[in-house]
Protein backbone atom coordinates (compact mmCIF):
# COMPACT_ATOMS: atom_id res chain seq x y z
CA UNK A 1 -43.75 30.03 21.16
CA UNK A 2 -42.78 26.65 20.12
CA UNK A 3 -41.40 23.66 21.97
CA UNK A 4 -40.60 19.76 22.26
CA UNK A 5 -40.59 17.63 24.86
CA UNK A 6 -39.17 14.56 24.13
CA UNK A 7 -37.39 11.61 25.31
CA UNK A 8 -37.28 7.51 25.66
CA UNK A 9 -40.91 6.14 25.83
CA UNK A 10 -42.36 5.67 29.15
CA UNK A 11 -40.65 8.33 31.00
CA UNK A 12 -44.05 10.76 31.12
CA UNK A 13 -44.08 13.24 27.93
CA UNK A 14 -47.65 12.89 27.90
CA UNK A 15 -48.28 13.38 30.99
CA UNK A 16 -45.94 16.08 31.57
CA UNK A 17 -47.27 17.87 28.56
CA UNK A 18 -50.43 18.29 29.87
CA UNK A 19 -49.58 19.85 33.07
CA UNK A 20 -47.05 22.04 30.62
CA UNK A 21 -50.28 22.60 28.61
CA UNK A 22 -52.70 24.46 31.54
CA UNK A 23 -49.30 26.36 32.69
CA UNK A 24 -48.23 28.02 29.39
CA UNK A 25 -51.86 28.55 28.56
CA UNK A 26 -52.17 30.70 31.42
CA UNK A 27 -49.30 32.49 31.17
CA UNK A 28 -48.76 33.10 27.60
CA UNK A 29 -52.13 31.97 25.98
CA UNK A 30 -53.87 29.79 23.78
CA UNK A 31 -51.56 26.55 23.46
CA UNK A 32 -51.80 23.36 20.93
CA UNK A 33 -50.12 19.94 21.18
CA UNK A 34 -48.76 17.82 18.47
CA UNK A 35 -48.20 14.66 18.82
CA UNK A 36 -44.72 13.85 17.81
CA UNK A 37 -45.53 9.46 17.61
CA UNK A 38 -45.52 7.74 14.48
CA UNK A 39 -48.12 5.43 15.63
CA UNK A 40 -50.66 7.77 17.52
CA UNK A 41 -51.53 9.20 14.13
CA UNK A 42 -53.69 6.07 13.73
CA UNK A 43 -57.21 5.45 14.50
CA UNK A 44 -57.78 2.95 16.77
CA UNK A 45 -54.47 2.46 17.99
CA UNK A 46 -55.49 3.70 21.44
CA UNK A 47 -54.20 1.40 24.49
CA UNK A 48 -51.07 0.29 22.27
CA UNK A 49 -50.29 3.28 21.95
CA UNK A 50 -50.80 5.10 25.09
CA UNK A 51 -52.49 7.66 23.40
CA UNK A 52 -54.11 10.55 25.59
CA UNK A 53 -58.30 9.66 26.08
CA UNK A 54 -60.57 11.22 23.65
CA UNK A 55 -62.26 13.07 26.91
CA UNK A 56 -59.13 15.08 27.32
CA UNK A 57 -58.81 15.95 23.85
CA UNK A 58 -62.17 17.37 23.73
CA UNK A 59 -60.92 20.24 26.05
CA UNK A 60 -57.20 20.01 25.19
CA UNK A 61 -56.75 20.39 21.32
CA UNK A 62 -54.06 18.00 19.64
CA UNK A 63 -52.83 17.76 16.67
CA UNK A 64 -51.54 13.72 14.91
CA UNK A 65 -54.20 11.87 16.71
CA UNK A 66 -56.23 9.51 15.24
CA UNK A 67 -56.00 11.68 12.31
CA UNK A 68 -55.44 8.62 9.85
CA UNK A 69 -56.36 4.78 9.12
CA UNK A 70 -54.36 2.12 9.09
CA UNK A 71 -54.53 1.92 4.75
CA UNK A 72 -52.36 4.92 4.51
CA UNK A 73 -48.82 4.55 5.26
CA UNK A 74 -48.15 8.18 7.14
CA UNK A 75 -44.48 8.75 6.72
CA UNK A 76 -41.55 11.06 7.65
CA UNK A 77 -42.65 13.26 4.49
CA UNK A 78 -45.92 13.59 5.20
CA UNK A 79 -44.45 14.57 9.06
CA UNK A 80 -42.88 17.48 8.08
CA UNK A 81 -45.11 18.87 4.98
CA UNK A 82 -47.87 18.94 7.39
CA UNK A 83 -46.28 20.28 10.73
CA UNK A 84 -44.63 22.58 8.75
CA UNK A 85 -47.72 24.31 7.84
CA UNK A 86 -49.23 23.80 11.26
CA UNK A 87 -46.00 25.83 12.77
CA UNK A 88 -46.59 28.47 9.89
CA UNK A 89 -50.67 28.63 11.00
CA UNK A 90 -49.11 28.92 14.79
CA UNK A 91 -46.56 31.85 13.95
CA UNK A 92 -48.97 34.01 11.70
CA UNK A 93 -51.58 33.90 14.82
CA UNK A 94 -49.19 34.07 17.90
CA UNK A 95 -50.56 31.11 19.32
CA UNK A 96 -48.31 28.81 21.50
CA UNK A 97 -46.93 24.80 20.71
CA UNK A 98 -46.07 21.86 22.79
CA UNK A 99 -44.85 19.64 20.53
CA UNK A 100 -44.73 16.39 22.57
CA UNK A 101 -43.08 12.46 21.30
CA UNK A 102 -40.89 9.89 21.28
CA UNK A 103 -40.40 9.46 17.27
CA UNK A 104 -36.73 11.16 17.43
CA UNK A 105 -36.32 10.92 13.65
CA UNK A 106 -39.16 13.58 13.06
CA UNK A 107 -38.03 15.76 15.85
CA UNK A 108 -34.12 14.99 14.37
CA UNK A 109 -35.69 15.98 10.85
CA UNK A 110 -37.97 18.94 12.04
CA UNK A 111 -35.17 20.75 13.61
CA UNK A 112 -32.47 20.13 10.76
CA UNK A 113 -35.29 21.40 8.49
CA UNK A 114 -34.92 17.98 6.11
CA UNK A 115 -36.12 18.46 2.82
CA UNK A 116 -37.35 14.78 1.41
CA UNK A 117 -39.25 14.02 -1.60
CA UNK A 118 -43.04 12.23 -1.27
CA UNK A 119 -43.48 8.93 -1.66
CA UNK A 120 -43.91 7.27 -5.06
CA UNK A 121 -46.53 5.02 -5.91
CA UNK A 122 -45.07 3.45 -8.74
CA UNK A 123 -41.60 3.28 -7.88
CA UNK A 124 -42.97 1.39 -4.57
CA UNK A 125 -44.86 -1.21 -6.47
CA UNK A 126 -41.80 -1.93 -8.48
CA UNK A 127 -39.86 -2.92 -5.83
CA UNK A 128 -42.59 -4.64 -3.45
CA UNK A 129 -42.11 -8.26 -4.69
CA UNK A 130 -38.10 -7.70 -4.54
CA UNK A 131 -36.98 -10.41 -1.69
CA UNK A 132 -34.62 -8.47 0.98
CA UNK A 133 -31.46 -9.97 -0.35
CA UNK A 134 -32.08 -8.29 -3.85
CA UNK A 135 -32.78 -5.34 -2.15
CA UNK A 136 -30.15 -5.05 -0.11
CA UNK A 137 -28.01 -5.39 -3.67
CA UNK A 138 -29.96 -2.53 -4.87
CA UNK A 139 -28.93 -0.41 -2.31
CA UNK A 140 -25.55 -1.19 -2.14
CA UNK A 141 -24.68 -0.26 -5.82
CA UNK A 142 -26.84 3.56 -4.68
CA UNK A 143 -24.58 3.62 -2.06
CA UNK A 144 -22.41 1.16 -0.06
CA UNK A 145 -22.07 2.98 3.29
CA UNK A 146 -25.96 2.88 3.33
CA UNK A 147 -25.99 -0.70 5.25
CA UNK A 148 -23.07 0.14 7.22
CA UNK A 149 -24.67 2.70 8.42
CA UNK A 150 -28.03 1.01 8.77
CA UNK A 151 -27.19 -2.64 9.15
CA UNK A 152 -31.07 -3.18 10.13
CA UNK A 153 -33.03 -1.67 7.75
CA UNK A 154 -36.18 -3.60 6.92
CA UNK A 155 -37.70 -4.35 3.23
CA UNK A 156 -39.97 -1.10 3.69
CA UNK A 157 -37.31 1.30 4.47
CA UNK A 158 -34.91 -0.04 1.90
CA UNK A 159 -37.70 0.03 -0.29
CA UNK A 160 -37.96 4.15 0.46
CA UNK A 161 -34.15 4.54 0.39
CA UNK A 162 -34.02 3.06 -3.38
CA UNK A 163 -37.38 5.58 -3.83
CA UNK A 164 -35.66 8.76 -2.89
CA UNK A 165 -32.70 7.83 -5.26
CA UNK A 166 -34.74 7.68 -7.92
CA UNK A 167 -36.67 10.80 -7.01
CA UNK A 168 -33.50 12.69 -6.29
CA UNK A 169 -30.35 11.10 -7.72
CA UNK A 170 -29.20 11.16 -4.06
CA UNK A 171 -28.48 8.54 -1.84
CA UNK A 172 -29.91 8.73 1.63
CA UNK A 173 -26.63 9.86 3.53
CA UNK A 174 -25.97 12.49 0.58
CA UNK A 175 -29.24 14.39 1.87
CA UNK A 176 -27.93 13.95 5.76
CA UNK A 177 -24.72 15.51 5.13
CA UNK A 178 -25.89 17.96 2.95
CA UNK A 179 -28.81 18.37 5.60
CA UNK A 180 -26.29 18.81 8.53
CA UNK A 181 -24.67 22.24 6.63
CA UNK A 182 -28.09 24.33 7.74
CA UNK A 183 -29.03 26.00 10.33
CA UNK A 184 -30.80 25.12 13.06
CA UNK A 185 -34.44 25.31 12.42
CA UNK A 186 -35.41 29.10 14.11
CA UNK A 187 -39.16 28.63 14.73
CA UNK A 188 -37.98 25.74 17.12
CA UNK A 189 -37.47 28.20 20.31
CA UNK A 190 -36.36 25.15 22.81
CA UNK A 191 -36.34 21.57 22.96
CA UNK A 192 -36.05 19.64 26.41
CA UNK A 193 -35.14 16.34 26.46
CA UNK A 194 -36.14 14.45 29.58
CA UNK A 195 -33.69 11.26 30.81
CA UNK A 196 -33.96 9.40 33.90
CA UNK A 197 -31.98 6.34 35.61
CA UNK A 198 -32.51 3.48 32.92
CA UNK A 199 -33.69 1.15 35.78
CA UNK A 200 -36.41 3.31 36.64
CA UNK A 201 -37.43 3.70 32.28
CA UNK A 202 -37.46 -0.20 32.24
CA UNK A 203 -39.94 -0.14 35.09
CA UNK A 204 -41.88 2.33 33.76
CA UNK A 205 -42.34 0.32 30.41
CA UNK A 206 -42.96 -3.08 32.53
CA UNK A 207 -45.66 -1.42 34.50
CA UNK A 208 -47.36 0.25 31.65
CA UNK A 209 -47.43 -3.23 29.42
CA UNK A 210 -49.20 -4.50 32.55
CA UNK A 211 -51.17 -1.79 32.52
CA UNK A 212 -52.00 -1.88 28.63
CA UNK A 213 -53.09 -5.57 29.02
CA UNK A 214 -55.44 -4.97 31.84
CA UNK A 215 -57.09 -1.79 29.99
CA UNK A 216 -57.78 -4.57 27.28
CA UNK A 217 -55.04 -4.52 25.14
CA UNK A 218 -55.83 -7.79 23.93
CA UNK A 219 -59.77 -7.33 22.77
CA UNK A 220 -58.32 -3.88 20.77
CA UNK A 221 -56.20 -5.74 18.50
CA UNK A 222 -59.02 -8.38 18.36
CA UNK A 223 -61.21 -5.64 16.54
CA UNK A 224 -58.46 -4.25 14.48
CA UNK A 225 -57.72 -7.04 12.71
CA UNK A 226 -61.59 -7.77 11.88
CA UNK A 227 -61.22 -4.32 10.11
CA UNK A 228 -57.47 -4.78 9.21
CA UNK A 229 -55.19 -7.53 7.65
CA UNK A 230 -52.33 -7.56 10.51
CA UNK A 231 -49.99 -6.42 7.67
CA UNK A 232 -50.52 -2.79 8.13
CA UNK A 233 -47.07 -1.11 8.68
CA UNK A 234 -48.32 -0.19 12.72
CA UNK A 235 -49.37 -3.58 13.23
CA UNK A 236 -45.76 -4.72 13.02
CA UNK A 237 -44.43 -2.52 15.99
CA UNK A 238 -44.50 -3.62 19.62
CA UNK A 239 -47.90 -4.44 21.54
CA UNK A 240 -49.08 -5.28 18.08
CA UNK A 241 -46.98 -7.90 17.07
CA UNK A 242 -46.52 -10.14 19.97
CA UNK A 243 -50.05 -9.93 20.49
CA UNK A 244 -51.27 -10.69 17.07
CA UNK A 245 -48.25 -13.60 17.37
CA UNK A 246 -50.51 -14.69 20.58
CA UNK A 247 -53.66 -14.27 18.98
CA UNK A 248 -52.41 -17.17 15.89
CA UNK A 249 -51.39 -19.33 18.98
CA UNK A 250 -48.10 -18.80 18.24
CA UNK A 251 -46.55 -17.81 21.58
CA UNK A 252 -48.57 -18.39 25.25
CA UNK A 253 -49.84 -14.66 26.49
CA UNK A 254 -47.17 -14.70 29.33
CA UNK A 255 -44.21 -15.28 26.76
CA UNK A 256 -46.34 -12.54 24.70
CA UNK A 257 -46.37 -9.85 27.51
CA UNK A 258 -42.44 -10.63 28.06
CA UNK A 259 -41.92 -9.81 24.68
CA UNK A 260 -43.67 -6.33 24.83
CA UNK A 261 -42.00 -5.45 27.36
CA UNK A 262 -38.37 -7.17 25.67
CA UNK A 263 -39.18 -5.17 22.78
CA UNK A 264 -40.10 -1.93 24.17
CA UNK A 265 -36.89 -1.77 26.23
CA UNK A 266 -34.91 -2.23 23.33
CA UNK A 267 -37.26 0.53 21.52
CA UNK A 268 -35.97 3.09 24.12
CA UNK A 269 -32.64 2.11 24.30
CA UNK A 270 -32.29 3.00 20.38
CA UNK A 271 -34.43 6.33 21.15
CA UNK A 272 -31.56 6.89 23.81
CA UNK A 273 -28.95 6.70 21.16
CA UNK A 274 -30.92 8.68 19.05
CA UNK A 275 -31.07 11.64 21.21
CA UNK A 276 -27.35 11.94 20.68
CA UNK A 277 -27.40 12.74 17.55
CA UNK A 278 -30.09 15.42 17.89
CA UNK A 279 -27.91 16.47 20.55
CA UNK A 280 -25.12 16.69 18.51
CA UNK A 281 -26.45 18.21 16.10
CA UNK A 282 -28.77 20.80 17.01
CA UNK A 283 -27.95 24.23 18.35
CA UNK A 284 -26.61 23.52 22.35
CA UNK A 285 -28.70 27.19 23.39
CA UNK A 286 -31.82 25.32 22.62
CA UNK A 287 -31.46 22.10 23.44
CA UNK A 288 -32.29 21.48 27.44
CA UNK A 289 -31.62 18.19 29.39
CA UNK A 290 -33.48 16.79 32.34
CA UNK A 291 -32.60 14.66 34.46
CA UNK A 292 -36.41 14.41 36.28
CA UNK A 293 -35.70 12.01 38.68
CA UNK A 294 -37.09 12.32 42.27
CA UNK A 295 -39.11 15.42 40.10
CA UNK A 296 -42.69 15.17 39.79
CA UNK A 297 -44.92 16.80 36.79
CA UNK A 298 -45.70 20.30 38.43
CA UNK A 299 -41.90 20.69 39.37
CA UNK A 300 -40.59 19.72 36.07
CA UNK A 301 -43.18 22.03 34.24
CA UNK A 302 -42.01 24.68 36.68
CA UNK A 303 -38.34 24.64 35.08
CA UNK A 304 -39.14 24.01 31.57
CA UNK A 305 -41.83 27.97 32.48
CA UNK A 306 -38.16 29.08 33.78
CA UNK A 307 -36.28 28.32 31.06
CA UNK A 308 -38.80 29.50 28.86
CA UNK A 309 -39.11 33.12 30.58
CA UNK A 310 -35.49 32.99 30.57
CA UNK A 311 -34.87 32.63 27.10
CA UNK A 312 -37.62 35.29 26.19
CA UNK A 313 -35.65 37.86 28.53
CA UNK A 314 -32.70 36.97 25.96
CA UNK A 315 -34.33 37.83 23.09
């Protein structure tokens, strides 16, 4: 059995997924969890990150943690190659999978069964002094519904877009509509997507940057970037950023914090709107919303085992 739990960050997926964890292990017997988080595949991205302790993962196996360095770029390629084979090691042996994030584009890709090319080395470094403007140029003359699409797109994912043109002959939205003609992907057996009053999300997030700061945010991007140059691709998401901003005396650590938190609020609104289109996209028997407010981990575990023993009565 495989499943995801997903959602906007800060709403409990981790938390929840460990409770889910000692329930379906029980029940239906020896259970994994992948980490579904772009930035929990790093190494020392630990408070930042919220990743789960290393004390937990001694007795609760998980898979896309702290399972590269910062001087690789993992990407949504090397997502899917990998977990791909990991689902295919899972089916062969009967074994069970919580798959568990809030990086909706890998879920979105996952279950759409995306087939991208790897990255390219070469075509990367040709492009890598290109100023954005250029770029942008570039991509327009691949395709110019790209940036309509994407009006944000930084120099590293236009960068990619221009890469998998090369690789393929394809532009970008070619592959998604051509993508959006398959099947749902059938080793996914359900995916629930958790949702709760935005007011309560934002509070969440606020409390957990608090939280992250006290647990010594701070002193862990301090020893990064004494291994690290604060370019690294991770380094430029939220709780990295502002703090490396406060850390060149930049911005005060009050306006710092506000920031994180600014930053991560606007981070889950865009998950929020990207849960839409895995809604709409993705077979409606498998997909399973929850609204879990009020709803504490043991309850919500309790209907996601439901559901579960619901759908294997079905089949």
């Amino acid at each position: 059995m495989i499943i995801i739990i997903t959602g906007p960050t800060a709403i409990g997926k981790t938390n929840l997924s460990l409770v889910l964890f000692q329930k379906i292990s029980k029940k239906f017997g020896d259970t994994f969890i992948l980490s579904v988080d772009s930035r929990q595949v790093y190494r020392y991205l630990d408070i930042g990150t919220d990743k789960v302790s290393k004390e937990i993962r001694k007795t609760i196996p998980h898979y896309f943690i702290d399972s590269f360095t910062l001087d690789y770029e993992f990407s949504l390629y090397d997502f899917l190659n990998i977990t791909k084979k990991i689902i295919d090691f899972i089916k062969k042996n009967n074994l069970n999978l919580i798959m568990v994030g809030g990086t909706i584009l890998y879920i979105y890709s996952l279950v759409n069964d995306f087939d991208l090319p790897p990255t390219n080395y070469n075509i990367r470094k040709k492009y890598e002094n290109y100023d954005l403007p250029t770029l942008k140029e570039i991509l327009n003359k691949i395709d110019k519904n790209i940036l309509s699409f994407y009006p944000d797109l930084d120099k590293r994912r236009i960068i990619r877009y221009i890469e998998i043109f090369e690789l393929t002959n394809k532009s970008i939205l070619q592959i998604i509509n051509e993508q959006k003609s398959k099947k749902f992907s059938n080793f996914i057996d359900a995916i629930f997507v958790l949702n709760n009053d935005r007011n309560i999300i934002y509070e969440n997030i606020n409390n957990r940057v608090d939280r992250q700061i006290k647990d010594g945010l701070i002193d862990e991007v301090k020893f990064i970037l004494k291994k690290y140059p604060k370019d690294r691709k991770a380094l430029k998401t939220f709780g990295y950023m502002e703090i490396i901003e406060y850390l060149e005396n930049k911005v005060s650590l009050e306006q710092a914090i506000d920031n994180i938190k600014k930053n991560t609020r606007h981070f889950a609104k865009r998950q929020l709107t990207f849960l839409k289109k895995l809604d709409s996209n993705s077979n409606p028997f498998k997909i399973h919303k929850l609204y879990i407010k009020n709803l504490n981990y043991d309850q919500i575990s309790d209907i996601i085992i439901k559901t579960i023993n619901n759908y294997n009565n079905l089949t």
